[in-house]
Protein backbone atom coordinates (compact mmCIF):
# COMPACT_ATOMS: atom_id res chain seq x y z
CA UNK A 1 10.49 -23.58 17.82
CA UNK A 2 12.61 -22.75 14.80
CA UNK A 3 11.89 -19.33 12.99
CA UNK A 4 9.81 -21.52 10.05
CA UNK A 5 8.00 -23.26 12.18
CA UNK A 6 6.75 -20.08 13.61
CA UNK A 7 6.11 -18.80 10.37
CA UNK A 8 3.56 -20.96 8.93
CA UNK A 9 1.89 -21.17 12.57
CA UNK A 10 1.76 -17.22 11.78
CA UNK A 11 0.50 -17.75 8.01
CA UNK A 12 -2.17 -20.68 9.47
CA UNK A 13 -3.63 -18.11 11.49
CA UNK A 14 -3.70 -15.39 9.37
CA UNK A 15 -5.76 -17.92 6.78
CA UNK A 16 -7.79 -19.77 9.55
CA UNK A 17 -9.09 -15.47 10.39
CA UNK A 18 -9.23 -14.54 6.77
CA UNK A 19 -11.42 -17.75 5.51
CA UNK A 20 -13.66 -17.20 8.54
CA UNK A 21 -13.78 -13.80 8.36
CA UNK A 22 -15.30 -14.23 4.60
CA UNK A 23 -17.38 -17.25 4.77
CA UNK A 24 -15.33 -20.01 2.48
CA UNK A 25 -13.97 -23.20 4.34
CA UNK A 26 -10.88 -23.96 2.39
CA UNK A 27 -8.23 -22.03 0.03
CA UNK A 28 -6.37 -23.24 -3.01
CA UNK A 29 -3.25 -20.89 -3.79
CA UNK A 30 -1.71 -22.03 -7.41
CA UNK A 31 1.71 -20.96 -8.34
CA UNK A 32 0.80 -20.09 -11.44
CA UNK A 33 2.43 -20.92 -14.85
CA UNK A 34 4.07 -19.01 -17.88
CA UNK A 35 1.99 -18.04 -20.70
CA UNK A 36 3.04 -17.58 -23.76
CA UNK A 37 3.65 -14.46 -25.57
CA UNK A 38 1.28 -13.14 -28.14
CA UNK A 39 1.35 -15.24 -31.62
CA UNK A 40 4.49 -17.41 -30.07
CA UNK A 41 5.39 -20.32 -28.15
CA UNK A 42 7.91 -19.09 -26.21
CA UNK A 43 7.11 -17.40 -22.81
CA UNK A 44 8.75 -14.47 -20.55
CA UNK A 45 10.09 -15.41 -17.46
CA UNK A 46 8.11 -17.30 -14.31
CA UNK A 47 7.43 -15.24 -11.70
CA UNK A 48 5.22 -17.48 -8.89
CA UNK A 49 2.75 -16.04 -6.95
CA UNK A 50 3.21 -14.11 -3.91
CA UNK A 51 1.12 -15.80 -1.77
CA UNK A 52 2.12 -19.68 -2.84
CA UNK A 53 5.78 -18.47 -1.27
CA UNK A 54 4.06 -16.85 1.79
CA UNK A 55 3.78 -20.42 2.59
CA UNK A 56 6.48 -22.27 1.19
CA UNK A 57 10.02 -21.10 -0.22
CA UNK A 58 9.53 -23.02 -3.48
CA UNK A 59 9.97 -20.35 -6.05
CA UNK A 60 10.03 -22.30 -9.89
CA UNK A 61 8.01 -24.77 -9.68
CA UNK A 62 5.06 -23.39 -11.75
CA UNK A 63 1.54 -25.71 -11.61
CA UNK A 64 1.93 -26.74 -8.14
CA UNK A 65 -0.60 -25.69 -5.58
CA UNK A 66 -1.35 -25.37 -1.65
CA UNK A 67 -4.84 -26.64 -0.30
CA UNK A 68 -5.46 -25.07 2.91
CA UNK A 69 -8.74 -26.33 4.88
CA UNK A 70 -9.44 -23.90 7.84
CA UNK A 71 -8.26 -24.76 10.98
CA UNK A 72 -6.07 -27.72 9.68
CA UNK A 73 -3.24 -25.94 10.60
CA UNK A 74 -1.35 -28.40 8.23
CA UNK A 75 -1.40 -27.35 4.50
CA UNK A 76 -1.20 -29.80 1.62
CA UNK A 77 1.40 -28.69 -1.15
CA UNK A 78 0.86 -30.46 -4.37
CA UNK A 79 4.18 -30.38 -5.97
CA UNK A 80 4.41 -30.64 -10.07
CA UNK A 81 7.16 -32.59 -11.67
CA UNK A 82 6.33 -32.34 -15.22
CA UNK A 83 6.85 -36.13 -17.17
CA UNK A 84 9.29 -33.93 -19.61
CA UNK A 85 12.12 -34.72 -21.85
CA UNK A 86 12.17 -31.26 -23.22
CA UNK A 87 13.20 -29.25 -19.79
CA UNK A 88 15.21 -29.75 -16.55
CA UNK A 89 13.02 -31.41 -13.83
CA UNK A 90 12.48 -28.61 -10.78
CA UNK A 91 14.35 -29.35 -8.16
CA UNK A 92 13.61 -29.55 -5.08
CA UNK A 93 15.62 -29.66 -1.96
CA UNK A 94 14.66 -31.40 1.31
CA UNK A 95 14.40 -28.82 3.97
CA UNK A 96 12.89 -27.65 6.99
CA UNK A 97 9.77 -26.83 5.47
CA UNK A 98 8.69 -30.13 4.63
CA UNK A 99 8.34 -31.21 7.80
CA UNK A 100 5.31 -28.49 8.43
CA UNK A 101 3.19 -29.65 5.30
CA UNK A 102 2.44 -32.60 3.54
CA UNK A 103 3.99 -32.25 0.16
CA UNK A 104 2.89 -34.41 -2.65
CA UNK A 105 4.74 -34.92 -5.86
CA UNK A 106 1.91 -35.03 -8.92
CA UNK A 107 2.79 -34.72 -12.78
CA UNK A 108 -0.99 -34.42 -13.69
CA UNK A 109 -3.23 -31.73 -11.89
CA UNK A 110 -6.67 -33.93 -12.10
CA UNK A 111 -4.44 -35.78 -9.25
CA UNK A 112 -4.57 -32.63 -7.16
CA UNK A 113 -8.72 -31.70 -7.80
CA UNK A 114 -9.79 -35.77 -7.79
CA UNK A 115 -7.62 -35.88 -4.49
CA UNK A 116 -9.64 -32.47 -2.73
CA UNK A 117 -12.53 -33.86 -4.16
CA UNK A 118 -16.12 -32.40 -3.42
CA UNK A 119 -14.27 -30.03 -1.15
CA UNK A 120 -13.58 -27.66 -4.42
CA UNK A 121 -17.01 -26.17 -4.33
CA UNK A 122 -16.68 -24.91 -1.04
CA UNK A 123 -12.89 -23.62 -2.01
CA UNK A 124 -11.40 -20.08 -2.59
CA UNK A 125 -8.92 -19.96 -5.68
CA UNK A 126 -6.43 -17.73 -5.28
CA UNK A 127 -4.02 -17.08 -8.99
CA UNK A 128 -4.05 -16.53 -12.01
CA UNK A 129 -6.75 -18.94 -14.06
CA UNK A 130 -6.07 -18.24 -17.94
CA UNK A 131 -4.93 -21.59 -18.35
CA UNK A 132 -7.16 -24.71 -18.94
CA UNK A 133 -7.84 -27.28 -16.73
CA UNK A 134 -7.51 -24.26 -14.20
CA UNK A 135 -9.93 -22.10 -15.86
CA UNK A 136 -12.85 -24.88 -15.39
CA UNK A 137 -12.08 -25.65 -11.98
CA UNK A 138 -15.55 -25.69 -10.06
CA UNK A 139 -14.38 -23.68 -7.14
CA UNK A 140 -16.67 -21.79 -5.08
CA UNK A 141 -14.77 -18.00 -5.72
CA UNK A 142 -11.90 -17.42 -7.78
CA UNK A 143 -9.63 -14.62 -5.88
CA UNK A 144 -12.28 -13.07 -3.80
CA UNK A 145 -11.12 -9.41 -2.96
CA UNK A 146 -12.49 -9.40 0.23
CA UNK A 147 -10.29 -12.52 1.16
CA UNK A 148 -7.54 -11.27 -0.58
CA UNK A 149 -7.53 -7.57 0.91
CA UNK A 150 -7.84 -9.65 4.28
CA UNK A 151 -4.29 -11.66 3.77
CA UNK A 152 -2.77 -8.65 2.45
CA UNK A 153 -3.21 -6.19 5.35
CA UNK A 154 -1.67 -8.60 7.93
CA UNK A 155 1.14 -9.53 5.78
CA UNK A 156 2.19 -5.98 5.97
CA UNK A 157 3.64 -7.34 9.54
CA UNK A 158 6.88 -9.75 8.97
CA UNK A 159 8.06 -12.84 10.81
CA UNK A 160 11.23 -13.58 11.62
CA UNK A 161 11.67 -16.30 9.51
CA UNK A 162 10.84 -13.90 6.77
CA UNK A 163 12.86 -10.87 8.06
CA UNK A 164 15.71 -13.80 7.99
CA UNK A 165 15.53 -13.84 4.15
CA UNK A 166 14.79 -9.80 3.76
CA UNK A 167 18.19 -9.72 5.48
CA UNK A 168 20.34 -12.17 3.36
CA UNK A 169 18.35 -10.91 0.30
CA UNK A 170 20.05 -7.02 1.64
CA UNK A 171 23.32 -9.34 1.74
CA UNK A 172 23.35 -10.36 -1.61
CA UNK A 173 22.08 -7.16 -3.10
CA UNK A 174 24.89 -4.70 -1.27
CA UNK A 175 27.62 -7.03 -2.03
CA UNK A 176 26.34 -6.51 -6.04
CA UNK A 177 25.64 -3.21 -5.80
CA UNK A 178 29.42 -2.95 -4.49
CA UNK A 179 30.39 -4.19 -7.73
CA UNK A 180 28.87 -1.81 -9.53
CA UNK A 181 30.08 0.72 -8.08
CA UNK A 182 33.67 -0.66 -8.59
CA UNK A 183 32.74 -1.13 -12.36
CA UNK A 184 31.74 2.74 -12.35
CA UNK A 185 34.93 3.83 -11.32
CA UNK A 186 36.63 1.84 -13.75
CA UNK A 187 34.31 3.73 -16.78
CA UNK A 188 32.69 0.61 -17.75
CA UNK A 189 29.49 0.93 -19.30
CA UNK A 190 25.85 0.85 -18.47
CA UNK A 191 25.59 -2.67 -19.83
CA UNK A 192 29.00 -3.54 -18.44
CA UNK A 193 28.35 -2.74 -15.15
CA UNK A 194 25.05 -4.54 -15.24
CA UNK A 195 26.85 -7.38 -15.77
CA UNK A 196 29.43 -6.82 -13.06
CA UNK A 197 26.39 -6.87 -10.68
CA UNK A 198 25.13 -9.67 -11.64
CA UNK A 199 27.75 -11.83 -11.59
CA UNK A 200 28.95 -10.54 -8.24
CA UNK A 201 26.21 -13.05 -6.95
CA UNK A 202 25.62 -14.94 -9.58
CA UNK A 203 22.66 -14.76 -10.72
CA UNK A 204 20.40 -14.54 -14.31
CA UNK A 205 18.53 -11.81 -15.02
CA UNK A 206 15.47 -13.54 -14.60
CA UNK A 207 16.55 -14.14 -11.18
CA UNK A 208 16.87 -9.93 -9.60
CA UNK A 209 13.37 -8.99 -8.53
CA UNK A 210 12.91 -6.05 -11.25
CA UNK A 211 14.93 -4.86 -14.17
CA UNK A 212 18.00 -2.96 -12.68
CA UNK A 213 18.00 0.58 -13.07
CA UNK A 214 21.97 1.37 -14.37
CA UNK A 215 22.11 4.86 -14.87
CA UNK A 216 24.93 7.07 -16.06
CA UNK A 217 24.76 10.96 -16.39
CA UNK A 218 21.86 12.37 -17.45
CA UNK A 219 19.95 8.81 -17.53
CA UNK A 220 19.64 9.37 -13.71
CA UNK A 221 17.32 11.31 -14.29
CA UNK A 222 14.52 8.69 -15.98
CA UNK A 223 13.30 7.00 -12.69
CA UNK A 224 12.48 3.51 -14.42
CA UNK A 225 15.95 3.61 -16.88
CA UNK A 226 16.45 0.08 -17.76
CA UNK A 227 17.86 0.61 -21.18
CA UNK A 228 21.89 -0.22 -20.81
CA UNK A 229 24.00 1.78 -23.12
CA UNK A 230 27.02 -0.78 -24.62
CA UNK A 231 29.25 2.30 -24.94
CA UNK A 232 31.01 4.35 -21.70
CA UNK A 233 30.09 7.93 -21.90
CA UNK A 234 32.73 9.96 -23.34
CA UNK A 235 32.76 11.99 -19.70
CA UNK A 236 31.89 10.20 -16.57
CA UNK A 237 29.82 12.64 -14.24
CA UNK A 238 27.26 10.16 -11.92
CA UNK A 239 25.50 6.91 -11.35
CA UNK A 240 22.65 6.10 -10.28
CA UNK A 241 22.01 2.59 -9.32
CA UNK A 242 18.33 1.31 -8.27
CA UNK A 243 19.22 -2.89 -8.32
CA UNK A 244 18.31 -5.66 -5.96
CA UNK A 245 18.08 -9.75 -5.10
CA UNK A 246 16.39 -12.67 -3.64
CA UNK A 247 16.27 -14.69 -1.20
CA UNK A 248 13.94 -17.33 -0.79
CA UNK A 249 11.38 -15.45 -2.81
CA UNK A 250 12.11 -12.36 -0.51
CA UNK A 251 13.44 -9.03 -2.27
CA UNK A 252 15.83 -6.58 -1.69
CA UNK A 253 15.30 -2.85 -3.37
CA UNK A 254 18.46 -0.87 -2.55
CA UNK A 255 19.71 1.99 -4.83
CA UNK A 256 22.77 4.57 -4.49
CA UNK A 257 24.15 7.10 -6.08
CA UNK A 258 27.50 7.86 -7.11
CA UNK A 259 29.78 11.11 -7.97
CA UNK A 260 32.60 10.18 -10.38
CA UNK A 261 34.65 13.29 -8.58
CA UNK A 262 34.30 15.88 -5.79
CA UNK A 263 32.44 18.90 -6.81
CA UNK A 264 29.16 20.35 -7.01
CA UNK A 265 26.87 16.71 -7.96
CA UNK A 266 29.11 14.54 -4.76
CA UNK A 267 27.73 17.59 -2.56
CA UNK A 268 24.48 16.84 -3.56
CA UNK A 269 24.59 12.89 -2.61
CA UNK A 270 25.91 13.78 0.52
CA UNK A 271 23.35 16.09 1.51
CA UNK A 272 20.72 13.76 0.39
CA UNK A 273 22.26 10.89 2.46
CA UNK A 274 21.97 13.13 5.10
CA UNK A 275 18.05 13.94 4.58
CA UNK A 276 17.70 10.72 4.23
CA UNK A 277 19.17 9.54 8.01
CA UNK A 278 17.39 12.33 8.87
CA UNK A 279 13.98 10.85 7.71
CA UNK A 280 14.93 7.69 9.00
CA UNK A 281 15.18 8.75 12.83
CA UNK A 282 11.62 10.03 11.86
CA UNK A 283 10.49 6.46 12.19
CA UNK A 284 8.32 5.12 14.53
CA UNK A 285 5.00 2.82 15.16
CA UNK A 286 1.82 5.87 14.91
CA UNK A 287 3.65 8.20 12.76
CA UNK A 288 1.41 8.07 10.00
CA UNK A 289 3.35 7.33 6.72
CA UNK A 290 2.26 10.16 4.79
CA UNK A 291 3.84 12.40 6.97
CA UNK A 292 6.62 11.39 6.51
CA UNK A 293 6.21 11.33 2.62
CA UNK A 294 5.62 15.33 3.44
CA UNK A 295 8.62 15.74 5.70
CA UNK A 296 10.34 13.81 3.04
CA UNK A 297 9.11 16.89 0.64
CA UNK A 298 10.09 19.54 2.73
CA UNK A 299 14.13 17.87 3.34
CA UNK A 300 14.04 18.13 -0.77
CA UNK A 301 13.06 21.47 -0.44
CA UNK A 302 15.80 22.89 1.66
CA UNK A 303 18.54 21.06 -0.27
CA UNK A 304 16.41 23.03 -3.19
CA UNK A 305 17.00 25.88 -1.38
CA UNK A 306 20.73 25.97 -0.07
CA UNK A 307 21.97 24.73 -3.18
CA UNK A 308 20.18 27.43 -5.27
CA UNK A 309 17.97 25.57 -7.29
CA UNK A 310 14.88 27.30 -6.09
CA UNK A 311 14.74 31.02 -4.11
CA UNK A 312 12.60 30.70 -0.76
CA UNK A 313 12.50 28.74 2.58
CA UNK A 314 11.59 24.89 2.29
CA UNK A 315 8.36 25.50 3.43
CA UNK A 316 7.58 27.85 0.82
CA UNK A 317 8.88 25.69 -2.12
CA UNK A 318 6.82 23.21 -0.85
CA UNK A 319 3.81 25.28 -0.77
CA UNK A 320 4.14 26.42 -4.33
CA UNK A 321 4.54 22.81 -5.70
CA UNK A 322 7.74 22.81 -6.51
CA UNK A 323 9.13 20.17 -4.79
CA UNK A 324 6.43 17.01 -6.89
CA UNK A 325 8.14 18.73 -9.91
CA UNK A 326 11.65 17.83 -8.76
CA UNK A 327 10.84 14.38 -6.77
CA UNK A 328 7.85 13.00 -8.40
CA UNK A 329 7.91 9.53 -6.86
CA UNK A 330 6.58 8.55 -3.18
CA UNK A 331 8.74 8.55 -0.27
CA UNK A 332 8.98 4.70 -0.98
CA UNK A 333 6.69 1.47 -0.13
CA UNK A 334 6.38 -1.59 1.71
CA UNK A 335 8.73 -4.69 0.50
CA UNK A 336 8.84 -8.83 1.85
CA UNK A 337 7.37 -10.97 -1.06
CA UNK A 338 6.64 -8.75 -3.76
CA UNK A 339 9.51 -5.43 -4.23
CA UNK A 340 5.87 -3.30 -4.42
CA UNK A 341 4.41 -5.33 -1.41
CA UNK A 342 0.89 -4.80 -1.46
CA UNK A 343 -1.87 -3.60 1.13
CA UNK A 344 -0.15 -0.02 1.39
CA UNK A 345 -3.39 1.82 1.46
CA UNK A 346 -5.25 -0.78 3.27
CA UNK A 347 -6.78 0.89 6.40
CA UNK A 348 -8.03 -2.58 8.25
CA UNK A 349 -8.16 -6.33 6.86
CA UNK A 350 -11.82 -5.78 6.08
CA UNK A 351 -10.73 -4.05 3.04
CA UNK A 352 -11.36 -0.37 3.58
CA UNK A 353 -9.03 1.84 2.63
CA UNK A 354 -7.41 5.18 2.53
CA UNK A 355 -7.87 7.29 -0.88
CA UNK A 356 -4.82 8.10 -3.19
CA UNK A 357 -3.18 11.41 -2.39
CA UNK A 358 -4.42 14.39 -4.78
CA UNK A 359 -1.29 15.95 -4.04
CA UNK A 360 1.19 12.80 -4.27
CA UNK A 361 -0.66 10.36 -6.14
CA UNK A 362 2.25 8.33 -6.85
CA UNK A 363 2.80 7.56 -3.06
CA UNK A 364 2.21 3.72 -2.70
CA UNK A 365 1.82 3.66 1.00
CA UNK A 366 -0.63 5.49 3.47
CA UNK A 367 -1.13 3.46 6.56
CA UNK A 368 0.22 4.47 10.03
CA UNK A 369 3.82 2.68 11.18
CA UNK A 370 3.50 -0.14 12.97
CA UNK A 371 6.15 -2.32 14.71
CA UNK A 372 6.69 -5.27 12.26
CA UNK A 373 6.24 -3.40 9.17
CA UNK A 374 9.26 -2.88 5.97
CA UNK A 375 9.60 -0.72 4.08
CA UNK A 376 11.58 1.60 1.73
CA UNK A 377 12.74 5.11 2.36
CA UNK A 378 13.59 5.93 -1.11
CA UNK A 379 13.90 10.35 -1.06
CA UNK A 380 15.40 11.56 -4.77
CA UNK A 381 15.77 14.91 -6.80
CA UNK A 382 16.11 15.19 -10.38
CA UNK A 383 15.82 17.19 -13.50
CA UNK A 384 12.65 16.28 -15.49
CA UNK A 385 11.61 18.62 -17.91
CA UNK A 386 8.29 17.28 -18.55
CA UNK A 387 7.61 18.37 -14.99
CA UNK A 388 9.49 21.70 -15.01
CA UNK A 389 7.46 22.68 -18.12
CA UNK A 390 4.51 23.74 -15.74
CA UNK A 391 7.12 26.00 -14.13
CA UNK A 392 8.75 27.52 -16.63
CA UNK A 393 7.98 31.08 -16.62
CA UNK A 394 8.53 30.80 -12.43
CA UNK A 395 11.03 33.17 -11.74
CA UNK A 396 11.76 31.39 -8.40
CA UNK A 397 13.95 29.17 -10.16
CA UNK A 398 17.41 29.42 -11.37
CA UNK A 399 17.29 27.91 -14.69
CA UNK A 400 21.33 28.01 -14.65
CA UNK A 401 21.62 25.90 -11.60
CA UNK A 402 19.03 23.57 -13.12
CA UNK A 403 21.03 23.35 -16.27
CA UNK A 404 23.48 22.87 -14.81
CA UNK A 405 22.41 19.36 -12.65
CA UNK A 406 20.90 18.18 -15.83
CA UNK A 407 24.19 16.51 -16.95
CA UNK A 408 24.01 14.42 -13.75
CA UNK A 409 20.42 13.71 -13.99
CA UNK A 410 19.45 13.01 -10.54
CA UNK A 411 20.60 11.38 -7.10
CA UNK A 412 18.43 9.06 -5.07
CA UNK A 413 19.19 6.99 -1.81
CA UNK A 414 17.08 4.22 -0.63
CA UNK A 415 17.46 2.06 2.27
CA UNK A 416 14.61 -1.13 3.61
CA UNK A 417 14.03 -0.52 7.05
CA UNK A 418 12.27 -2.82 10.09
CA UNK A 419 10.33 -1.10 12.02
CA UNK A 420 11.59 -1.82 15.81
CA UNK A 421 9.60 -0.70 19.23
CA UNK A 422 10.11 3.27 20.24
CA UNK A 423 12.07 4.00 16.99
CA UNK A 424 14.55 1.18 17.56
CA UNK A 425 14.30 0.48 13.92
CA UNK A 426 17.17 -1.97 11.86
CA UNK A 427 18.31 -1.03 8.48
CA UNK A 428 18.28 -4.19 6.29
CA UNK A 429 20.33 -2.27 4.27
CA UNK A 430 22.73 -0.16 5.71
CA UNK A 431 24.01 -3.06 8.30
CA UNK A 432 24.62 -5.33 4.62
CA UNK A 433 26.77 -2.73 3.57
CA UNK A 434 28.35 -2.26 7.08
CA UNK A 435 28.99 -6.29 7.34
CA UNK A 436 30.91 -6.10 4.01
CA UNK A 437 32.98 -3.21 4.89
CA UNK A 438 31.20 -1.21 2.49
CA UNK A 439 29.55 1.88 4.31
């Protein structure tokens, strides 16, 4: 049985459990559609919903819709093809996943509803509804959370067929983010070398799974940076580069950071590259992921400590709450279908869950490891003086060493990892890298 085909005998399952589990017969996931922005008629771009591509890799062809009756194990896709002389007609490919589902082609979507018939009463909608006819669809829930909560917590373990695409997704991303890097050295600009990533694997910017962060200097520091200056720096000092693909729907998050020459800032990447390998032989199915968010912490606060950033012993710096000032953001999150893949603090699939962290409330992720899973390992340090001001009469911290990072802004490595049996664990994106040459 080919790696599909034992995907959607997977996803079948998972939605045969979930719809008994929570009392509704049948599901109808739309794809969703654009909607317009405010006082316009133009829209920003598609983005389909997760859990239409969970089933099938079609990702732009908005108004379509899979009918799933439990037990079936045969879904229905009802495929739009607009009647439109104003836009391209969406393509669609025959492939392999055709042959698990029976696809029909509709350019009206009372074809879809008078085709279910009476069976949309006893139906679970699952996407977004602000449009009309699919507002007024009488449908018996629309996105139940305990059905949804259900889907999400299992999809937290992969396939094959979908660690497949997380891999050539890695692909794609490391031989762009290779590019970048070349375009760094050469003292292009932010916007420049934005482009050089893109067109390394040709793709629109509607296309990369979030807006590439292209940082230069002291813009390393701002952990969402997506502004692109059209000017080189007068001094090159570092990069930081958070960018990724898809693949079938499936993302890749990678980022890397860069020193533009040997000194004090390319002794800091290196020494968080080496935390991070460090955290990474950390993984294994029952660690519980917080922990390793908090070992995370207390990596960031030796570096803090041998490179004189911060007087004391890691666990000290830790203690005194030093470390959320200088690495704010979680240890990193799951990642398949969505770059943020949900269901992080799910504790079963009956929707319980665990609390957000007092102390690290930006941590996305709290379940324990389990064989199956993906997800980021993402550890960074920077200089954010909105955080620092809460420190700034400590006299554990040397202000001069601080000042004089800030140029550089920041450094963070991130890597998607698999998580194997015993700690065998695969790097989605180290081995891209490796198979290019590249690392």
């Amino acid at each position: 049985m080919s790696a599909y085909a034992e995907h959607i005998k997977t996803v079948c399952e998972r939605f045969d459990k979930a719809l008994a589990d929570t009392g509704f017969e049948s599901t109808l996931v739309y794809s969703g559609q654009p909607r317009v922005d405010f006082l316009d008629d133009n829209a920003p771009p598609y983005r389909v919903n997760p859990l239409f591509k969970y089933w099938v890799p079609v990702t732009e062809s908005p108004k379509s819709a899979i009918f799933y009756r439990k037990g079936s194990q045969r879904p229905t896709v009802y495929l739009f093809q607009a009647r439109d002389f104003w836009h391209a007609p969406v393509d669609v490919p025959e492939e392999e996943w055709q042959q698990y589902v029976d696809l029909k082609i509709i350019d009206d979507l009372s074809i879809m509803t008078d085709d279910i018939g009476s069976e949309l009463a006893n139906t679970a909608f699952i996407g977004e509804d602000f449009a009309e006819p699919v507002h007024s669809w009488n449908v018996k829930a629309r996105n139940p959370q305990n059905l949804i909560d259900h889907l999400h917590f299992h999809r937290a373990i992969k396939t094959e067929w979908e660690l497949e695409n997380l891999r050539e997704a890695n692909k794609l991303a490391a031989k762009a983010h290779v590019a970048a890097k070349e375009a760094f050295y050469a003292e292009k600009s932010e916007l420049e070398i934005h482009h050089a990533y893109l067109a390394a694997i040709n793709f629109r910017e509607s296309q990369v799974p979030y807006n590439s962060i292209v940082a230069l200097n002291s813009h390393s520091a701002i952990l969402h940076y997506d502004v692109y200056d059209t000017e080189p720096p007068k001094q090159f000092r570092s990069f930081l580069i958070d960018a990724g693909a898809r693949y079938r729907g499936y993302c890749a998050d990678i980022t890397r950071s860069y020193a533009y020459e040997e000194g004090f800032y390319a002794d800091l990447v290196e020494a968080m590259d080496n935390a991070q390998k460090e955290l990474l032989s950390e993984i294994k199915p029952g660690v519980n992921y917080y922990d390793l968010h908090v070992s995370m912490h207390l990596k960031v606060a030796k570096i803090l400590s041998d490179f004189g950033f911060i007087n004391g012993d890691a666990q000290s710096i830790y203690d005194k709450g030093y470390t959320s000032a200088f690495m704010p953001h979680g240890l990193g999150h799951f990642i398949g279908l969505q770059v943020h893949d949900v269901g992080g603090f799910l504790k079963s699939d009956d929707g319980s869950s665990y609390e957000r962290s007092e102390r690290h409330p930006f941590l996305r992720l709290l379940r324990d490891i389990e064989e199956g899973q993906v997800f980021t390992i993402e550890p960074g340090l920077y200089v954010v003086d909105q955080l620092l001001e809460e420190h700034k009469d400590s006299d554990d911290i040397n202000w001069d060493k601080v000042d004089e990072l800030r140029p550089y802004g920041g450094v963070r490595i991130e890597d998607s990892i698999v998580v194997g049996k015993d700690g065998n664990n695969e790097n989605l994106t180290r081995d891209a890298f490796k198979a290019l040459g590249a690392e």
